[in-house]
N, C-alpha and C. Protein backbone atom coordinates (compact mmCIF):
# COMPACT_ATOMS: atom_id res chain seq x y z
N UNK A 1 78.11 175.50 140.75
CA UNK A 1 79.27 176.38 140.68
C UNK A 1 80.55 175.61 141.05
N UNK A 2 80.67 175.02 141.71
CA UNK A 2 81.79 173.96 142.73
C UNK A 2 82.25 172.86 141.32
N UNK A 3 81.26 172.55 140.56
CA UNK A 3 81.71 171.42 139.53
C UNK A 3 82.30 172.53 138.05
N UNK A 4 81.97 173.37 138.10
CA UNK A 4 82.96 174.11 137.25
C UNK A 4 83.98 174.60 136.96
N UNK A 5 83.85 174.94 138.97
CA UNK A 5 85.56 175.05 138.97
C UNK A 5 86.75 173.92 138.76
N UNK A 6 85.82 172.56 139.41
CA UNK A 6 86.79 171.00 138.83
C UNK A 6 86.69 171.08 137.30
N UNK A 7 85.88 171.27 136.73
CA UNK A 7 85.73 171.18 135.54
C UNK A 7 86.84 171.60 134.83
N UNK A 8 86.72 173.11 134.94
CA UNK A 8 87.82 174.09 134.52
C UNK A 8 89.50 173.36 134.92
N UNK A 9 89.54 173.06 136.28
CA UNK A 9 90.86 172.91 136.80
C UNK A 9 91.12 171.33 135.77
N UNK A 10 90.31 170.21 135.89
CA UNK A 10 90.69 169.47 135.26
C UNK A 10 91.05 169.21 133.69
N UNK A 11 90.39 170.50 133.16
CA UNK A 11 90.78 170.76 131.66
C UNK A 11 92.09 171.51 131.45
N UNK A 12 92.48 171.84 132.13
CA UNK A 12 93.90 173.07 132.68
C UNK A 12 94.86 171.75 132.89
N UNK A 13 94.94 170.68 133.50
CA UNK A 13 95.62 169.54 134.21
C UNK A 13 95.84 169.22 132.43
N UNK A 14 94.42 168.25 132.48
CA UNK A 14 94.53 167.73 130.87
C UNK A 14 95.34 168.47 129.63
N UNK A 15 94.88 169.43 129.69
CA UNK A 15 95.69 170.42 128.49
C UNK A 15 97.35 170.16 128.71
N UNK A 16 98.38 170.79 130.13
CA UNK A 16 99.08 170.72 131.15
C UNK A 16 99.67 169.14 130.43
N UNK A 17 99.37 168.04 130.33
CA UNK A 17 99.96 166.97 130.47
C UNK A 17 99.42 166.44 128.65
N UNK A 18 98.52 166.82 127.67
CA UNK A 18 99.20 166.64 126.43
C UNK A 18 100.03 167.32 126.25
N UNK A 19 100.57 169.02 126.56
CA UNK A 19 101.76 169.58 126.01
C UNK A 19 102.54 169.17 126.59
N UNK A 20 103.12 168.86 127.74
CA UNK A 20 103.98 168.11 128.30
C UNK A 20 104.74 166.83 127.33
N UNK A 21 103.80 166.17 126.98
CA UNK A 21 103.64 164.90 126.30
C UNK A 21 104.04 165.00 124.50
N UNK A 22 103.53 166.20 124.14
CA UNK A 22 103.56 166.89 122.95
C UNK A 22 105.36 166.97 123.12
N UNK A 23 105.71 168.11 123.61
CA UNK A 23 107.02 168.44 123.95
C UNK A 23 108.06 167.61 123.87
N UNK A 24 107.60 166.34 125.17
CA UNK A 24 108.41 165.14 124.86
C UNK A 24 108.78 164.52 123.90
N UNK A 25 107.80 164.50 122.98
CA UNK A 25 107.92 163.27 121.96
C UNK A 25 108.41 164.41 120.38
N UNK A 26 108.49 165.73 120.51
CA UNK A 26 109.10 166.43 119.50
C UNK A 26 110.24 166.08 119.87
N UNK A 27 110.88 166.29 121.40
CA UNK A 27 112.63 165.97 121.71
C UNK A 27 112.86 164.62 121.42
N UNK A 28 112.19 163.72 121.71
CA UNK A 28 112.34 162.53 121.17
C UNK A 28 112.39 162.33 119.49
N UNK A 29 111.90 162.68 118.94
CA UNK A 29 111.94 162.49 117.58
C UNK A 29 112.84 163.60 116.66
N UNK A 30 113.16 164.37 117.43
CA UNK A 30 114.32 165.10 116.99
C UNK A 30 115.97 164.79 117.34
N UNK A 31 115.76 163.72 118.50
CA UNK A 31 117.25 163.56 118.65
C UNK A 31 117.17 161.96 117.87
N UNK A 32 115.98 161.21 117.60
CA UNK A 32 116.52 159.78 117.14
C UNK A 32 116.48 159.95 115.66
N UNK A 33 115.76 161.22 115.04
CA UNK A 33 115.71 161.28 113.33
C UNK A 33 114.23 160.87 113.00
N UNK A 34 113.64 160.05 113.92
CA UNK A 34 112.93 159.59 113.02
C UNK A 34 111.45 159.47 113.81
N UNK A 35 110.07 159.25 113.45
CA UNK A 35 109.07 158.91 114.18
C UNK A 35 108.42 158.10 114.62
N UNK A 36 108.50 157.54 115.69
CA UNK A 36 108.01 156.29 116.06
C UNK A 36 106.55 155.99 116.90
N UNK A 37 105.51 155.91 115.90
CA UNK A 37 103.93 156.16 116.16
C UNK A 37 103.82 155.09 117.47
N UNK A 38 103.94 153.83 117.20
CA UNK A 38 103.88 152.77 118.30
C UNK A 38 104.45 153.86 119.98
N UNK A 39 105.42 154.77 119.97
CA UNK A 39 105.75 155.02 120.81
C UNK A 39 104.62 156.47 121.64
N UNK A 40 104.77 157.04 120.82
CA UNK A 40 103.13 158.15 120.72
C UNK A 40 102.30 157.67 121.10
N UNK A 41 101.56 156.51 120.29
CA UNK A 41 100.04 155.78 120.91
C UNK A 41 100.86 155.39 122.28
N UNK A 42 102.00 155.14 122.64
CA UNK A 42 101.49 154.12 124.12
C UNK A 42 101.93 155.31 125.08
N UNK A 43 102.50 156.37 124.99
CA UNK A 43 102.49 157.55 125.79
C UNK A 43 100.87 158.61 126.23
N UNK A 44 100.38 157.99 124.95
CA UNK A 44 99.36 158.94 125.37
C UNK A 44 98.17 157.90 125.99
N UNK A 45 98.44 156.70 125.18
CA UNK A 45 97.79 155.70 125.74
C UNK A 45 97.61 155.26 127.84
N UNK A 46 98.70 155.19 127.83
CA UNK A 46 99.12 154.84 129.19
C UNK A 46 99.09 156.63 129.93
N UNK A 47 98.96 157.67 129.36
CA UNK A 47 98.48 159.32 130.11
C UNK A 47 96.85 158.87 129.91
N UNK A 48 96.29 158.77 128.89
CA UNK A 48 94.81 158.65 129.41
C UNK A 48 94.17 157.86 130.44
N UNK A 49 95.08 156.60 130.34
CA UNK A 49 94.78 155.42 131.50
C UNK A 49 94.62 156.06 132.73
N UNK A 50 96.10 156.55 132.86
CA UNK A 50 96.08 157.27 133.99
C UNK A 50 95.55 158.37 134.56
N UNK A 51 95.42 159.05 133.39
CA UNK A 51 94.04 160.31 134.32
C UNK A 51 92.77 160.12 134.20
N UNK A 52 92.21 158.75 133.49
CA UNK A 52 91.44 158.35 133.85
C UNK A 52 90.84 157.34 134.93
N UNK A 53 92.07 156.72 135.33
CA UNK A 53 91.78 156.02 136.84
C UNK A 53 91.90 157.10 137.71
N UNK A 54 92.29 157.86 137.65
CA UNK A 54 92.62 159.03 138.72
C UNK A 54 91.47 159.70 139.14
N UNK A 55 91.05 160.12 137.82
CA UNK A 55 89.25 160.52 138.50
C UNK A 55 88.52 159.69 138.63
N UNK A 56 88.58 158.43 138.57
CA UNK A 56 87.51 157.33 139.28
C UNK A 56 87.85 156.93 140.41
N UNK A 57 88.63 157.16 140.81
CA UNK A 57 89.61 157.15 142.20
C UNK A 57 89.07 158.27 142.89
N UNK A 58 89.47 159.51 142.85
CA UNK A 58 88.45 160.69 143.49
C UNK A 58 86.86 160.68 142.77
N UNK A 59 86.11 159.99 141.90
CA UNK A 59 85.13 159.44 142.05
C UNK A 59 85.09 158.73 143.33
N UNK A 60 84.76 157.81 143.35
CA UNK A 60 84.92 157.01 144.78
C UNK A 60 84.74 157.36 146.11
N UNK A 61 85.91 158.48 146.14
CA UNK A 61 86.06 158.81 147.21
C UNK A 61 85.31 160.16 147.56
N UNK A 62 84.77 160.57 147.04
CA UNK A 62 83.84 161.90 147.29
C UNK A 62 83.08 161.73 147.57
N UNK A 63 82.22 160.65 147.93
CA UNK A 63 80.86 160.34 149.12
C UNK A 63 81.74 160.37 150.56
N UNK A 64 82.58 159.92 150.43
CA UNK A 64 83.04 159.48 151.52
C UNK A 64 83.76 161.20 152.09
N UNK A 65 84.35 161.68 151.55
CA UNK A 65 85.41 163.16 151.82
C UNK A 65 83.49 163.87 152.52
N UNK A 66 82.73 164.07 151.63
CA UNK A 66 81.56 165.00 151.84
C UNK A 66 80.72 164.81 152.93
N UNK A 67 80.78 163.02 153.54
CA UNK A 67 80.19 162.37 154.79
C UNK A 67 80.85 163.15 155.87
N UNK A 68 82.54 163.30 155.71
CA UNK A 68 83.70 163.89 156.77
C UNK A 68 83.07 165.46 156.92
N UNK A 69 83.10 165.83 155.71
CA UNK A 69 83.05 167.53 155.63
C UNK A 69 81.72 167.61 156.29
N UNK A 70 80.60 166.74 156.08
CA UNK A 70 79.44 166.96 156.63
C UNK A 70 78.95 166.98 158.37
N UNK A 71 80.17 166.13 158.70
CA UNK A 71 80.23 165.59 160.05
C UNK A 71 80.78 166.73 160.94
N UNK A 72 82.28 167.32 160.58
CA UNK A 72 82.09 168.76 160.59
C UNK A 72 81.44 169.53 161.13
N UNK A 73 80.74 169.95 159.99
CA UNK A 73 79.93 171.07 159.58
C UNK A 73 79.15 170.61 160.91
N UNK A 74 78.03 169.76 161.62
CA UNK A 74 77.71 169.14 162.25
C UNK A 74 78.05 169.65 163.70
N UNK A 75 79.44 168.92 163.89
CA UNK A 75 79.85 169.51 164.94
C UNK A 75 79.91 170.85 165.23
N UNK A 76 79.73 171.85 165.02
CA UNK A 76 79.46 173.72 164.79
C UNK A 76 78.06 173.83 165.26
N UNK A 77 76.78 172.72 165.25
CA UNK A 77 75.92 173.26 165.18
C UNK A 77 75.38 172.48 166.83
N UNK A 78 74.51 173.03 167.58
CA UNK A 78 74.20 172.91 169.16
C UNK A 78 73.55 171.67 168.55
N UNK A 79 72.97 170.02 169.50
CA UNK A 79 72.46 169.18 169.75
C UNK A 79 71.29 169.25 168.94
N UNK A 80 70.31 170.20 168.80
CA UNK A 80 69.18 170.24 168.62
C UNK A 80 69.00 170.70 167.33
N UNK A 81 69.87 172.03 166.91
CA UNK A 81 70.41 171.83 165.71
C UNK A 81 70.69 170.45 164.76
N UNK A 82 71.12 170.27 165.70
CA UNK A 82 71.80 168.62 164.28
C UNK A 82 70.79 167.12 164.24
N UNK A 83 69.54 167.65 165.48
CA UNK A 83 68.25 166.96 165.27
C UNK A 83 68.13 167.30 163.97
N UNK A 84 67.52 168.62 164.10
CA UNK A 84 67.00 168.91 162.57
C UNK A 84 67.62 169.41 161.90
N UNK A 85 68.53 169.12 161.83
CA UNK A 85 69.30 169.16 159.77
C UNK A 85 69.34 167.98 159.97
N UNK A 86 69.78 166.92 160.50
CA UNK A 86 69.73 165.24 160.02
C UNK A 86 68.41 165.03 159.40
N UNK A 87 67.53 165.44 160.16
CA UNK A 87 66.14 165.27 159.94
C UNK A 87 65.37 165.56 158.29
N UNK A 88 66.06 166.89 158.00
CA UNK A 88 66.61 167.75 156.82
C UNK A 88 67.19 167.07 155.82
N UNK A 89 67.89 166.53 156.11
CA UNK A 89 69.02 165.69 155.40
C UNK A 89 68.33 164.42 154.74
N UNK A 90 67.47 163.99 155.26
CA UNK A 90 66.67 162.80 155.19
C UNK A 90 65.98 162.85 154.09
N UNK A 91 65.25 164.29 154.20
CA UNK A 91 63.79 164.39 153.30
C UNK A 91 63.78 165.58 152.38
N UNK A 92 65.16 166.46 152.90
CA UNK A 92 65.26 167.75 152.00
C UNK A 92 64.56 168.80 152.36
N UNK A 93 63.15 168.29 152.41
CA UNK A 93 61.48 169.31 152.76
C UNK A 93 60.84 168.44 153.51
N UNK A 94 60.26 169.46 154.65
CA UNK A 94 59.40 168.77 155.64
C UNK A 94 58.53 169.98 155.79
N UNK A 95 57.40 169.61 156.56
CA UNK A 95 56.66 170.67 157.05
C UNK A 95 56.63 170.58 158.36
N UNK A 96 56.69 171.88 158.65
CA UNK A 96 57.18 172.40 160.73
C UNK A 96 56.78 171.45 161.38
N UNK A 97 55.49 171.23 161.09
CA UNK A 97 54.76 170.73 162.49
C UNK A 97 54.98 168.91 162.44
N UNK A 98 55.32 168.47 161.27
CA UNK A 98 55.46 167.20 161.09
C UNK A 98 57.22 167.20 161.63
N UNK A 99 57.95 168.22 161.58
CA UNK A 99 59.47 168.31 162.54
C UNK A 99 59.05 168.08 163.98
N UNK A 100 57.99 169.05 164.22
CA UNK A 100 58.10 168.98 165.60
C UNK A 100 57.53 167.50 166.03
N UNK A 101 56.95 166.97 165.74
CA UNK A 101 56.54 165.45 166.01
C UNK A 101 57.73 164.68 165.76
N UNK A 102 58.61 164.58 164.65
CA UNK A 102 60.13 163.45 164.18
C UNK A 102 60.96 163.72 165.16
N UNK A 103 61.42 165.14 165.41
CA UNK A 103 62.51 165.78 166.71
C UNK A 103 61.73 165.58 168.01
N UNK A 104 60.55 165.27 168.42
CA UNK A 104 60.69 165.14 169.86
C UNK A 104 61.07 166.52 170.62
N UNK A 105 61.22 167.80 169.85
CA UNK A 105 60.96 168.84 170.87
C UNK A 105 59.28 169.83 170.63
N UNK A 106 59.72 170.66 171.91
CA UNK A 106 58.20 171.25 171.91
C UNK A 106 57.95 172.20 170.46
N UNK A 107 56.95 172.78 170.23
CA UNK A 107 57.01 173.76 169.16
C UNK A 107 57.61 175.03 168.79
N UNK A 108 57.51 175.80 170.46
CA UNK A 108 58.55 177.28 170.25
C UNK A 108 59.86 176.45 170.04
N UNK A 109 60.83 175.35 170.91
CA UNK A 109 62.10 175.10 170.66
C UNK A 109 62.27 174.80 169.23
N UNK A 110 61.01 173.77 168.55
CA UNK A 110 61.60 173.92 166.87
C UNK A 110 61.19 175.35 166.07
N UNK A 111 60.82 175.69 166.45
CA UNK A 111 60.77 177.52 166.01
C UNK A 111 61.62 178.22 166.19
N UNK A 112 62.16 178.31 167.19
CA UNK A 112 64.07 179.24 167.64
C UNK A 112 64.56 178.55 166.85
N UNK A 113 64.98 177.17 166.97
CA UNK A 113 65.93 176.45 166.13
C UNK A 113 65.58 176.75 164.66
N UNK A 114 64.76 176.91 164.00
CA UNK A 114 64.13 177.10 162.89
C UNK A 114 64.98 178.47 162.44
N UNK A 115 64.68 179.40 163.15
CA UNK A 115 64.79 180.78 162.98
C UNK A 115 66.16 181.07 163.00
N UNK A 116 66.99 179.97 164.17
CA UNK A 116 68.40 180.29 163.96
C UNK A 116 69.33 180.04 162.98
N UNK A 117 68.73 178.58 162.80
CA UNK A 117 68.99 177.91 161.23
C UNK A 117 68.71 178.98 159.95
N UNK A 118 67.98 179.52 160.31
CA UNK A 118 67.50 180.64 158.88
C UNK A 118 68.62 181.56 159.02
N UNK A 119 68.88 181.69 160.35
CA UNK A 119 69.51 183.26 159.91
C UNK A 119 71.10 182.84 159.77
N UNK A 120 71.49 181.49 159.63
CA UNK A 120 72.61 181.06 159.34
C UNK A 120 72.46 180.52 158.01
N UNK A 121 71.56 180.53 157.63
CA UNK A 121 71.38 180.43 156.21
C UNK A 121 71.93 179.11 155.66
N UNK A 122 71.17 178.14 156.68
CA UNK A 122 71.48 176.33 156.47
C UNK A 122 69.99 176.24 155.68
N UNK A 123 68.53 177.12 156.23
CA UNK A 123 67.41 176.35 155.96
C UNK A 123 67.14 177.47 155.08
N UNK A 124 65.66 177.02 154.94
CA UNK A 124 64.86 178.02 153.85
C UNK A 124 63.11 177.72 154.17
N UNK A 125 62.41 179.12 155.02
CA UNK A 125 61.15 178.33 155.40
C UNK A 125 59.97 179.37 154.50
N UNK A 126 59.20 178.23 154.38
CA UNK A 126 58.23 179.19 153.34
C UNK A 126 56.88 178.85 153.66
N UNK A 127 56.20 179.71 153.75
CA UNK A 127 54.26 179.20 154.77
C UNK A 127 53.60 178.66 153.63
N UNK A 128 53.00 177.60 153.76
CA UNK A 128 52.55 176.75 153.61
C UNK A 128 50.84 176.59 154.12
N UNK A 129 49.73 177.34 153.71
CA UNK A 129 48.85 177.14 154.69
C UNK A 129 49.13 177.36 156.32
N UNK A 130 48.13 176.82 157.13
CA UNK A 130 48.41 176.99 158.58
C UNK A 130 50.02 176.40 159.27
N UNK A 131 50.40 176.34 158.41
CA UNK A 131 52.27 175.51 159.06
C UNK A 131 53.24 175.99 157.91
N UNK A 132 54.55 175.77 158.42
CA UNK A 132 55.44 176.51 157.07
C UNK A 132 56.23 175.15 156.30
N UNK A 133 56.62 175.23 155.79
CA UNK A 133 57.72 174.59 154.81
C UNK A 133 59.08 174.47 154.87
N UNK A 134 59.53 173.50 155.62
CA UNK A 134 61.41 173.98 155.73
C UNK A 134 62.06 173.05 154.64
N UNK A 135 62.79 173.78 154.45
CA UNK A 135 63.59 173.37 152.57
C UNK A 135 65.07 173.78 153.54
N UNK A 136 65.82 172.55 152.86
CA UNK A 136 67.29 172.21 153.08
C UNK A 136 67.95 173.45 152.17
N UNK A 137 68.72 174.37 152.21
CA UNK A 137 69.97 174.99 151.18
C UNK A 137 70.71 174.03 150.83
C-alpha cells in the first residue's frame, strides 16, 4: 500500500514537470517563430536525467531513513521487548520455545512479552503443535 502511494505521487510530479516543460517550450517557440528540436530533446533530456538521479538518490537512502524509523519505533518498546523483535527481525518466524532459549528469558516472561506484542499488533502467533509460531507483521 505505502509503494502506491509513491507510485501515484511520483506519476503526479512526472506528469507536473512534462507540462511545465510542454508550456515552456510552446512560449518559447511562439515568441522566436520558429522550432527548435535540438532545444526540446535537451530540456527534456536533462528533466529525465534529473528525475532520474533523484530517485536513485532516495533509492539509496531508504535503507538507511527505515534503519532511523526502525530505531525509533524501538525506542517505544520496554528492553525485553526489543530482545524479541530484534530477534524477529532476524528470522521473521521463530518458534516460542526456540525464543525462549535465543532471549535468555524464562518462559512466562517470553509469554507476557509475546502477548503484549500481540495486542500491539507488532507480532502474529499461531500454534504450531506443542509450541506456537511467532510471525513478524
Amino acid at each position: 500500500m505505502k509503494y502506491k502511494n509513491k507510485i501515484i505521487t511520483s506519476g503526479i510530479l512526472l506528469f507536473l514537470l512534462v507540462l511545465t516543460l510542454t508550456i515552456f517550450s510552446v512560449y518559447h517557440t511562439k515568441h522566436l517563430g520558429e522550432i527548435y528540436p535540438q532545444f526540446l530533446f535537451f530540456m527534456y533530456g536533462i528533466s529525465l536525467i534529473s528525475f532520474s538521479l533523484g530517485g536513485f538518490i532516495v533509492y539509496l537512502f531508504q535503507k538507511k531513513i527505515e534503519m532511523k524509523e526502525f530505531e525509533k519505533f524501538l525506542q517505544l518498546l520496554s528492553i525485553n521487548e526489543r530482545k524479541i523483535v530484534k530477534l524477529l527481525v532476524e528470522r521473521k518466524e521463530i518458534e516460542q520455545n526456540k525464543l525462549v532459549t535465543l532471549s535468555g528469558l524464562s518462559n512466562v516472561k517470553v509469554s507476557r512479552i509475546i502477548k503484549e506484542l500481540e495486542t500491539k499488533r507488532i507480532i502474529e502467533k499461531k500454534t504450531q503443535g506443542y509450541t506456537n509460531l511467532i510471525i513478524l507483521k
